[in-house]
Protein backbone atom coordinates (compact mmCIF):
# COMPACT_ATOMS: atom_id res chain seq x y z
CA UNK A 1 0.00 0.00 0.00
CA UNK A 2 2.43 2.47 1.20
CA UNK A 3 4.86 4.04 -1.75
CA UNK A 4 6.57 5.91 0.80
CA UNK A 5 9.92 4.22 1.20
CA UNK A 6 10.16 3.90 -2.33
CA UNK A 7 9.92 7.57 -3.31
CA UNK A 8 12.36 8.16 -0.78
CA UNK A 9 14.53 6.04 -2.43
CA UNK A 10 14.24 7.12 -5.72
CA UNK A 11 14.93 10.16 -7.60
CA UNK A 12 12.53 12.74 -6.76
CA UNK A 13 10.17 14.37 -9.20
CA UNK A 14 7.29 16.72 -9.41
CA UNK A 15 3.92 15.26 -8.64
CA UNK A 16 0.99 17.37 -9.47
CA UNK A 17 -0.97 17.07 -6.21
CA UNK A 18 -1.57 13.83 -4.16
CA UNK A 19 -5.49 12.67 -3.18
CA UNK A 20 -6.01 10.96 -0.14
CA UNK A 21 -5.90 6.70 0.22
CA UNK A 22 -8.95 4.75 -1.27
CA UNK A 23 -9.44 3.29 2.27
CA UNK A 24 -9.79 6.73 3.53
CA UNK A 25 -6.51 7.43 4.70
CA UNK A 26 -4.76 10.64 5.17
CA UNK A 27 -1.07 10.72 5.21
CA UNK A 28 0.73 13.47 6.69
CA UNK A 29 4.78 13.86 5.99
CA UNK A 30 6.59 15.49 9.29
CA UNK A 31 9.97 16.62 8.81
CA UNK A 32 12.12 18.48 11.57
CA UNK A 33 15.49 17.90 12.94
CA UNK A 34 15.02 14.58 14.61
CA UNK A 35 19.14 14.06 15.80
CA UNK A 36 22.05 16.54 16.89
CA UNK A 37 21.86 19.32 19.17
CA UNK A 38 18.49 20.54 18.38
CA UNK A 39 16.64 17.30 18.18
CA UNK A 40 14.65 18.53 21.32
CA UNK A 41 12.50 20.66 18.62
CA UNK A 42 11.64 18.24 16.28
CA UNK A 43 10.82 15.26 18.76
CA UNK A 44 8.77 16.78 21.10
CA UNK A 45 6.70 18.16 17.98
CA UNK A 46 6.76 14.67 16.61
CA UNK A 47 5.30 13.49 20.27
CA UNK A 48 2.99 15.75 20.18
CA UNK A 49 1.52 15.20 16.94
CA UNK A 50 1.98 11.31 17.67
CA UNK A 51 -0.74 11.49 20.42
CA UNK A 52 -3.22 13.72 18.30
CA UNK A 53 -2.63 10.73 15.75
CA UNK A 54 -3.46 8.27 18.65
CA UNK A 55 -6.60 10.17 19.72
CA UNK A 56 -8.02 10.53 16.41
CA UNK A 57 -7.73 6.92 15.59
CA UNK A 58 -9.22 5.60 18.38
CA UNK A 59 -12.34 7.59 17.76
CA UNK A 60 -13.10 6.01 14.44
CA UNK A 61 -15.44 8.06 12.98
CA UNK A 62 -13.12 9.45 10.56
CA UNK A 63 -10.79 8.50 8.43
CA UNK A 64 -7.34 7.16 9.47
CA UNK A 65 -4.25 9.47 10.19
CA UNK A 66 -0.60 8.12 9.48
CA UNK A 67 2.54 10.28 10.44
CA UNK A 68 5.82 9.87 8.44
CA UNK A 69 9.06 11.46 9.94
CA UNK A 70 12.04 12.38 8.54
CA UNK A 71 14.82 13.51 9.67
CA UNK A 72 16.66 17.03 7.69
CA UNK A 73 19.20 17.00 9.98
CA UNK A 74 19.07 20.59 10.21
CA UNK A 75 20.35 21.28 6.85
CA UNK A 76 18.85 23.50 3.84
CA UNK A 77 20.10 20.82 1.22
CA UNK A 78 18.55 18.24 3.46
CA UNK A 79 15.41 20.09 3.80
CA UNK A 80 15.04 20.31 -0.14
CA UNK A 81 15.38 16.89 -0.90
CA UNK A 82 13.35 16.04 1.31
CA UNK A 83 10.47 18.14 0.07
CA UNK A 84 11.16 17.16 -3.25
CA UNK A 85 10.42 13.41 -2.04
CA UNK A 86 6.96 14.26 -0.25
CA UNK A 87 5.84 16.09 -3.69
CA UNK A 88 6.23 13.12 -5.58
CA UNK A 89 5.01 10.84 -3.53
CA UNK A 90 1.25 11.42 -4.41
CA UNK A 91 0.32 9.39 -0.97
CA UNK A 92 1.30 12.60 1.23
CA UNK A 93 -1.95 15.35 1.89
CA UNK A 94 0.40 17.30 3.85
CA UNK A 95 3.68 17.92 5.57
CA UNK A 96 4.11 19.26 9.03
CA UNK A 97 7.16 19.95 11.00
CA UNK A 98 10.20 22.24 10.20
CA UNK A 99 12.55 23.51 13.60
CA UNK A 100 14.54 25.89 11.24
CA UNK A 101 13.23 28.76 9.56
CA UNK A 102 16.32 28.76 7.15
CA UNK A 103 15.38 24.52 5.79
CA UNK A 104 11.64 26.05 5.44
CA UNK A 105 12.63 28.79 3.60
CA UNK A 106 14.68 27.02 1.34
CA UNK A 107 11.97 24.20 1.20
CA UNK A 108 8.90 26.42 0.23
CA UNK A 109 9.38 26.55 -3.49
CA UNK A 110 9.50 23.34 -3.87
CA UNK A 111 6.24 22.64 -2.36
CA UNK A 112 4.84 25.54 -3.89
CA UNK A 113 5.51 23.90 -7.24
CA UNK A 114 3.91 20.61 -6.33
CA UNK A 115 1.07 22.37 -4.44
CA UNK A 116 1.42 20.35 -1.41
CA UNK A 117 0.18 21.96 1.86
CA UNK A 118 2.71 22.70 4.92
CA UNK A 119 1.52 23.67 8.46
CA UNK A 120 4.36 24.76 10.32
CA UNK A 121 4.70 24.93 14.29
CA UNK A 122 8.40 26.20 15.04
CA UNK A 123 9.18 28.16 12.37
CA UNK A 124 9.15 32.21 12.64
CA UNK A 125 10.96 34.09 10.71
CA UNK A 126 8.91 36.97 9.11
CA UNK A 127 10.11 36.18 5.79
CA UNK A 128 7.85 33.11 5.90
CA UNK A 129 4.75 35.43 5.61
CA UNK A 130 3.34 35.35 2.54
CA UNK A 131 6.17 32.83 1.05
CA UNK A 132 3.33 30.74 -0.62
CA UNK A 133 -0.39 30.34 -0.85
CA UNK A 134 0.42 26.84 0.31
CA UNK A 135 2.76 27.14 3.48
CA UNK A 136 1.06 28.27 7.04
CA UNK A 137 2.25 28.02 10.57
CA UNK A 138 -0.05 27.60 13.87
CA UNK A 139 3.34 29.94 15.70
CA UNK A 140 3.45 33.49 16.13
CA UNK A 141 6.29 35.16 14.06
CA UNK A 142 9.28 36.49 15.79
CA UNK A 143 8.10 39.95 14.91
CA UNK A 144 5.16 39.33 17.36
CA UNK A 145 6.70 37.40 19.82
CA UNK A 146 9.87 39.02 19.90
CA UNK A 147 7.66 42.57 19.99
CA UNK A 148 5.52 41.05 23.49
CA UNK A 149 8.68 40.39 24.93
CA UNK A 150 10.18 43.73 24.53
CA UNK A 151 7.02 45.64 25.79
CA UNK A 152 6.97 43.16 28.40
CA UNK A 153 10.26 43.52 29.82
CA UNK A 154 10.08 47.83 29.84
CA UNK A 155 6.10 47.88 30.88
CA UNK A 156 6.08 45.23 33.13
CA UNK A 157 9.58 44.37 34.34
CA UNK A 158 10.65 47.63 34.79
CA UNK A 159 13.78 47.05 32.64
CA UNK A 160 15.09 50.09 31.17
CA UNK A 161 18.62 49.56 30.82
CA UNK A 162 19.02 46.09 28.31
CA UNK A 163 21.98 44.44 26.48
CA UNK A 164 20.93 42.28 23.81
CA UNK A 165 22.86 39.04 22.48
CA UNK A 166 21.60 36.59 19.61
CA UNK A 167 21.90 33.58 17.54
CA UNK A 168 23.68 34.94 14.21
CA UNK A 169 20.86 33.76 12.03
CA UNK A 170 17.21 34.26 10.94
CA UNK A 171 15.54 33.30 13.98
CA UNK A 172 18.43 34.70 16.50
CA UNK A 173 18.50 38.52 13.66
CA UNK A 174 15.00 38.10 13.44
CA UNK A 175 13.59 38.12 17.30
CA UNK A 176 16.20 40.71 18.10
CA UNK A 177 15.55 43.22 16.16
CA UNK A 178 11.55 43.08 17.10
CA UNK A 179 12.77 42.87 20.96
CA UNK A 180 14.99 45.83 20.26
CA UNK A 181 12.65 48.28 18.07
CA UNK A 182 9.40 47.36 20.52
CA UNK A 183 11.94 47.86 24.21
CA UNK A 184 13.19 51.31 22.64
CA UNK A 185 9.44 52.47 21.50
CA UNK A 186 8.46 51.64 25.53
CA UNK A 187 11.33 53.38 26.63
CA UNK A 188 14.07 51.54 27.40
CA UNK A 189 18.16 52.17 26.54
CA UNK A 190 19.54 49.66 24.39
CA UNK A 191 23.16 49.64 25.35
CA UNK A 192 24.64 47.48 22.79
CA UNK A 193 24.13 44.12 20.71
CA UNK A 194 26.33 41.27 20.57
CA UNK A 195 25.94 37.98 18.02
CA UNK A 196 26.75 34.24 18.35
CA UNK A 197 26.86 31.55 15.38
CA UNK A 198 24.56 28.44 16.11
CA UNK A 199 27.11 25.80 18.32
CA UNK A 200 29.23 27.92 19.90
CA UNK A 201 30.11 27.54 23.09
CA UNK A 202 32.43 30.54 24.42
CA UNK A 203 30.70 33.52 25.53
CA UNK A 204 33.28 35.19 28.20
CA UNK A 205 34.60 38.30 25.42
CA UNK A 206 31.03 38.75 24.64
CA UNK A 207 29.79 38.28 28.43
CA UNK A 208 33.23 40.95 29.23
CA UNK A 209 31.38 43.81 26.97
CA UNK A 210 28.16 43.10 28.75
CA UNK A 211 29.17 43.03 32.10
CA UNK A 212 30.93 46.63 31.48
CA UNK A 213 27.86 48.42 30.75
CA UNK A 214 26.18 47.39 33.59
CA UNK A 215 22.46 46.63 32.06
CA UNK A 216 19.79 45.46 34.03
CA UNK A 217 18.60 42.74 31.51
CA UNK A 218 20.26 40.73 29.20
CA UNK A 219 17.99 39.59 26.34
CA UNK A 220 19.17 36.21 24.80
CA UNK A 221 17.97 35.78 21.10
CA UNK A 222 18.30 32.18 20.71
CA UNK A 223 17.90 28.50 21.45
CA UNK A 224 18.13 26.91 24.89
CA UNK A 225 21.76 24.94 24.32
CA UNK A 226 23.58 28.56 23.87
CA UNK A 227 21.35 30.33 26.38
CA UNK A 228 22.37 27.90 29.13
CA UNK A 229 25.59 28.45 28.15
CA UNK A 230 25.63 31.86 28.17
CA UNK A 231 23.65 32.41 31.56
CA UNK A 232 26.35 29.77 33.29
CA UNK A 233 29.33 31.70 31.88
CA UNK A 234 27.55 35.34 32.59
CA UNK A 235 27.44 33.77 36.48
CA UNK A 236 30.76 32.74 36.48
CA UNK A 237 32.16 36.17 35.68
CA UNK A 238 29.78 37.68 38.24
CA UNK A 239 26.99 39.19 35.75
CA UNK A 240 23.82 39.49 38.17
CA UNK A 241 21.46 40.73 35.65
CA UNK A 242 17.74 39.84 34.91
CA UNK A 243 17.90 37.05 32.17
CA UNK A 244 15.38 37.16 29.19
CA UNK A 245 14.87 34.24 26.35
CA UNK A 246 12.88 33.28 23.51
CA UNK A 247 10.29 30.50 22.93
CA UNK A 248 13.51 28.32 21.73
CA UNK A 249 14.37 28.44 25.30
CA UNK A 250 11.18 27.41 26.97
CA UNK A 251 12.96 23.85 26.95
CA UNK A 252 13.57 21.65 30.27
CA UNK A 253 16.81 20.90 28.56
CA UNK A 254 17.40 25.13 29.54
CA UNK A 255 17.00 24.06 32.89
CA UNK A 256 18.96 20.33 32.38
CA UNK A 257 22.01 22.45 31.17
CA UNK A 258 21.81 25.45 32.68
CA UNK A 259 21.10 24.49 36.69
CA UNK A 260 21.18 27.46 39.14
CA UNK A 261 22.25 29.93 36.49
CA UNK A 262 18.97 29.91 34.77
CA UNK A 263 17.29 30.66 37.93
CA UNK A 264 14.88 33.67 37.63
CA UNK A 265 15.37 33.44 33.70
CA UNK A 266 12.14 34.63 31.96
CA UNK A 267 10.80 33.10 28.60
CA UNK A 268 7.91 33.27 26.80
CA UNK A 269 5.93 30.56 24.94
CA UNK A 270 2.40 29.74 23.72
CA UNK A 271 2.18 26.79 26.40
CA UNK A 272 3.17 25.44 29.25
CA UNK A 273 1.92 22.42 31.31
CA UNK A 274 2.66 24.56 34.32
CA UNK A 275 -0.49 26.90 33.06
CA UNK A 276 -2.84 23.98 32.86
CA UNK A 277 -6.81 24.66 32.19
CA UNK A 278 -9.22 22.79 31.73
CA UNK A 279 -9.18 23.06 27.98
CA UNK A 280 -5.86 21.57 28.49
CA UNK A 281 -5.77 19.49 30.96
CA UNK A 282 -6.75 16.51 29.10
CA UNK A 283 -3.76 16.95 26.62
CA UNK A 284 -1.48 17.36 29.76
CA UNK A 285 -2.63 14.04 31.31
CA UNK A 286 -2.52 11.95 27.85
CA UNK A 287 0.82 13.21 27.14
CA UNK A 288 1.99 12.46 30.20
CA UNK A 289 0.38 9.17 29.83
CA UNK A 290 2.02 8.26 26.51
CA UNK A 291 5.52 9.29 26.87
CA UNK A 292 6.31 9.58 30.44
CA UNK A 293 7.13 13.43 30.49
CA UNK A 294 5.34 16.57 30.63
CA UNK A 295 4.65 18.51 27.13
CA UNK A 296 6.07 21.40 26.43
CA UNK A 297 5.18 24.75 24.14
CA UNK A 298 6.35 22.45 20.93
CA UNK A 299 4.81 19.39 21.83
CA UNK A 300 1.42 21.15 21.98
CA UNK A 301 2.12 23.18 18.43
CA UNK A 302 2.88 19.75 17.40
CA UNK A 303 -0.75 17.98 18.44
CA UNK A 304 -2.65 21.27 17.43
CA UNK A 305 -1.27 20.69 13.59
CA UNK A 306 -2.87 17.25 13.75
CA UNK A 307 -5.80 18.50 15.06
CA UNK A 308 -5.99 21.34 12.69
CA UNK A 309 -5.18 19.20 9.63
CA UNK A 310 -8.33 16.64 10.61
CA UNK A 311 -10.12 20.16 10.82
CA UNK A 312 -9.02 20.91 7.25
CA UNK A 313 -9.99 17.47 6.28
CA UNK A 314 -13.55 17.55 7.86
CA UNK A 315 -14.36 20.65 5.74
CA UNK A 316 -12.83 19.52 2.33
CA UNK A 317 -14.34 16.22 2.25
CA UNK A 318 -17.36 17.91 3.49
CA UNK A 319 -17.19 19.99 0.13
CA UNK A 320 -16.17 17.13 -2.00
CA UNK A 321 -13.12 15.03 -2.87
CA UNK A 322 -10.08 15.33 -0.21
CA UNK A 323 -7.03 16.20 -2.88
CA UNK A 324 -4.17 18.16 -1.89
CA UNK A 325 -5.98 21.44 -3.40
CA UNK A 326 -9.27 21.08 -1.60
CA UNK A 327 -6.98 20.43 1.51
CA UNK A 328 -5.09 23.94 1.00
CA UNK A 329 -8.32 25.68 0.20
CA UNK A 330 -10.11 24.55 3.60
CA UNK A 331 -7.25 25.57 5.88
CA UNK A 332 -7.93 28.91 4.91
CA UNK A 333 -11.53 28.52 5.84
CA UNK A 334 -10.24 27.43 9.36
CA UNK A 335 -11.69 29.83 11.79
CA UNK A 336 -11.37 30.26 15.49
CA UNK A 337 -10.53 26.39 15.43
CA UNK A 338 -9.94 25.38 19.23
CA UNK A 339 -6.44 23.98 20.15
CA UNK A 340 -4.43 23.52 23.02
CA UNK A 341 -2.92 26.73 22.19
CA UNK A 342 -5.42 28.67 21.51
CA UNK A 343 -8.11 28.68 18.38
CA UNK A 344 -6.46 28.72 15.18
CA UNK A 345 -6.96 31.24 12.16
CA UNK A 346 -4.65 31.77 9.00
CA UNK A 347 -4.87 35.25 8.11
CA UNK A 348 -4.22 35.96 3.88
CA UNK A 349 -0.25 35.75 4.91
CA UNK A 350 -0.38 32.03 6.79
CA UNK A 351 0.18 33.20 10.24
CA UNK A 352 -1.48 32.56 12.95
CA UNK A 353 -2.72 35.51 15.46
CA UNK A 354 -2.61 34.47 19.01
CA UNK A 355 -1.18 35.28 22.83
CA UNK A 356 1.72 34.43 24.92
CA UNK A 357 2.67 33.26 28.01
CA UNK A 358 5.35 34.96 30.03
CA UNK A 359 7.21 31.98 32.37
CA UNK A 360 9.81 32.36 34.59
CA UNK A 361 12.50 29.04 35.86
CA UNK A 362 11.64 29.00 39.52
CA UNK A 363 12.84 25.63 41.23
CA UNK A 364 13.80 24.45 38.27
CA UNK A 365 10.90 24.39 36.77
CA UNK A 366 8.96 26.73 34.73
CA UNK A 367 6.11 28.59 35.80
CA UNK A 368 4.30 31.91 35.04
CA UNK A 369 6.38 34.73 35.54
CA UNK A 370 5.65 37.32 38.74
């Protein structure tokens, strides 16, 4: 039944749109970076999507869901092969997935070509607005988030006097600047910017400049692997500032790797099991349930795709014949679509408008921020 392993395996070519299984089976691709230092990303999206896979099988009143992962590795070349493989294999509806705005980026094309849907969940780099009529997210872009976090940190922390440090990439460039334009509008004193590439793992000249001007928050554009490194050097050369993050920190591995240093360090995120509600407490307990661990922000982006692609399937067969086109055409009729996250629209763009949640590592754990 399953031509999967076979189009991987071949070369790839074009396919002109894929239509669902005979037996009523839709077949999403997931792609993300399942191994290396970032695999955190990927696999807890890939858990969470798992388990909204789970659910809606058991139910049985629709038709069946099947997840395919594959690894990219966390490379652009990798990313585009692998697209080029899910467009010709006509069995794939839809592909969800993607930790690296830079592999999505270079991946969109590709599936614009084939007209095969994506529905992203950690991807936010602005320049994914708009990038096709066939690529949407269910995560805010870094302009919003990394806008909230500036106003945040002036109108609510009190911080007026910020240093700013980021990943040397789209994401890290990307959530910076939007931190940086939205602190100065509320008032705040930028004192200076520093960049890091993606790995590395010596912060102490950078840390040196920082620790000169004296700021009283340190805004850290990137992932949790560097943040935990940078908060654990910043202690060891006495920096006692207010720590700030992204949503690529709100990670128990920040906590795993960073210890006592991370203490007090705020993030933001679209959710947290430590903000449980009742709309949410289900997902909390099955998660828990299936893999042994709490979810995190990614996990539930992850099960909200699933979700939101059986939405997208209820209306298109609903309208007629499930094909990769009628798929595309009813995400954009989505509206207000309750998720674990929030509902879910796509405005005329593919983004998603929604709210965050400000949380703060307190006992090692994260929890909303005071």
């Amino acid at each position: 039944m399953r031509k999967f392993v076979t189009a991987m395996l071949a070369t790839a070519s074009i396919a002109a749109g894929g239509v669902a299984q005979a037996d009523d089976t839709v077949t999403l691709g997931f792609t993300a970076a399942l191994s290396g230092d970032f695999a955190a990303f990927g696999e807890n999206m890939r858990r969470g999507a798992e388990l909204a896979i789970e659910q809606l099988n058991a139910d049985g009143t629709g038709p069946t869901f099947e997840l395919f992962p594959v690894d990219d590795r966390g490379e652009a070349r990798e990313g585009v092969l692998i697209a080029q493989r899910f467009c010709s294999d006509e069995d794939v509806d839809v592909v969800l997935g993607y930790s690296f705005s830079s592999i999505a980026l270079a991946a969109v094309p590709v599936y614009d070509q084939c007209g095969l849907p994506v529905l992203a969940s950690a991807v936010t780099s602005p320049d994914l607005s708009g990038a096709s009529p066939y690529f949407r997210r269910n995560i805010l872009t870094d302009a919003v988030q990394g806008a909230m976090m500036g106003t945040f940190a002036v109108e609510t922390l009190g911080d007026k006097r910020i240093y700013v440090i980021h990943q040397q990439d789209d994401y890290g460039i990307g959530v910076a600047n939007a931190f940086t334009e939205a602190a100065e509008a509320a008032g705040a004193e930028i004192l200076g910017t520093e960049n890091y590439l993606l790995g590395a793992k010596d912060f102490k000249t950078q840390i040196s400049r920082i620790r000169s001007a004296d700021p009283d928050a340190l805004f850290i554009g990137g992932f949790y692997s560097e943040a935990a490194k940078i908060a654990s050097q910043a202690q060891s050369l006495g920096v006692d500032v207010q720590l700030l993050g992204t949503d690529g920190s709100l990670n128990p591995e920040l906590v795993s790797l960073g210890g006592e240093a991370v203490e007090g360090m705020i993030v933001y995120g679209m959710f947290d099991p430590s903000v449980a509600t009742e709309d949410t407490a289900a997902f909390i307990e099955g998660y828990e349930a299936a893999h042994g661990m709490a979810p995190n922000a990614f996990s539930a982006l992850g099960y909200d795709a699933v979700m939101t692609v059986a939405e997208a399937v209820r209306i298109a067969t609903e309208a007629g014949d499930l094909t990769r086109e009628s798929l595309n055409t009813a995400f954009g009729e989505i509206d207000g679509f309750p998720g674990v996250t929030g509902p879910t629209t796509f405005d005329a763009q593919g983004d998603r408008a929604g709210s965050l949640y400000f949380l703060q590592v307190r006992d090692g754990a994260f929890a909303l921020a005071e």
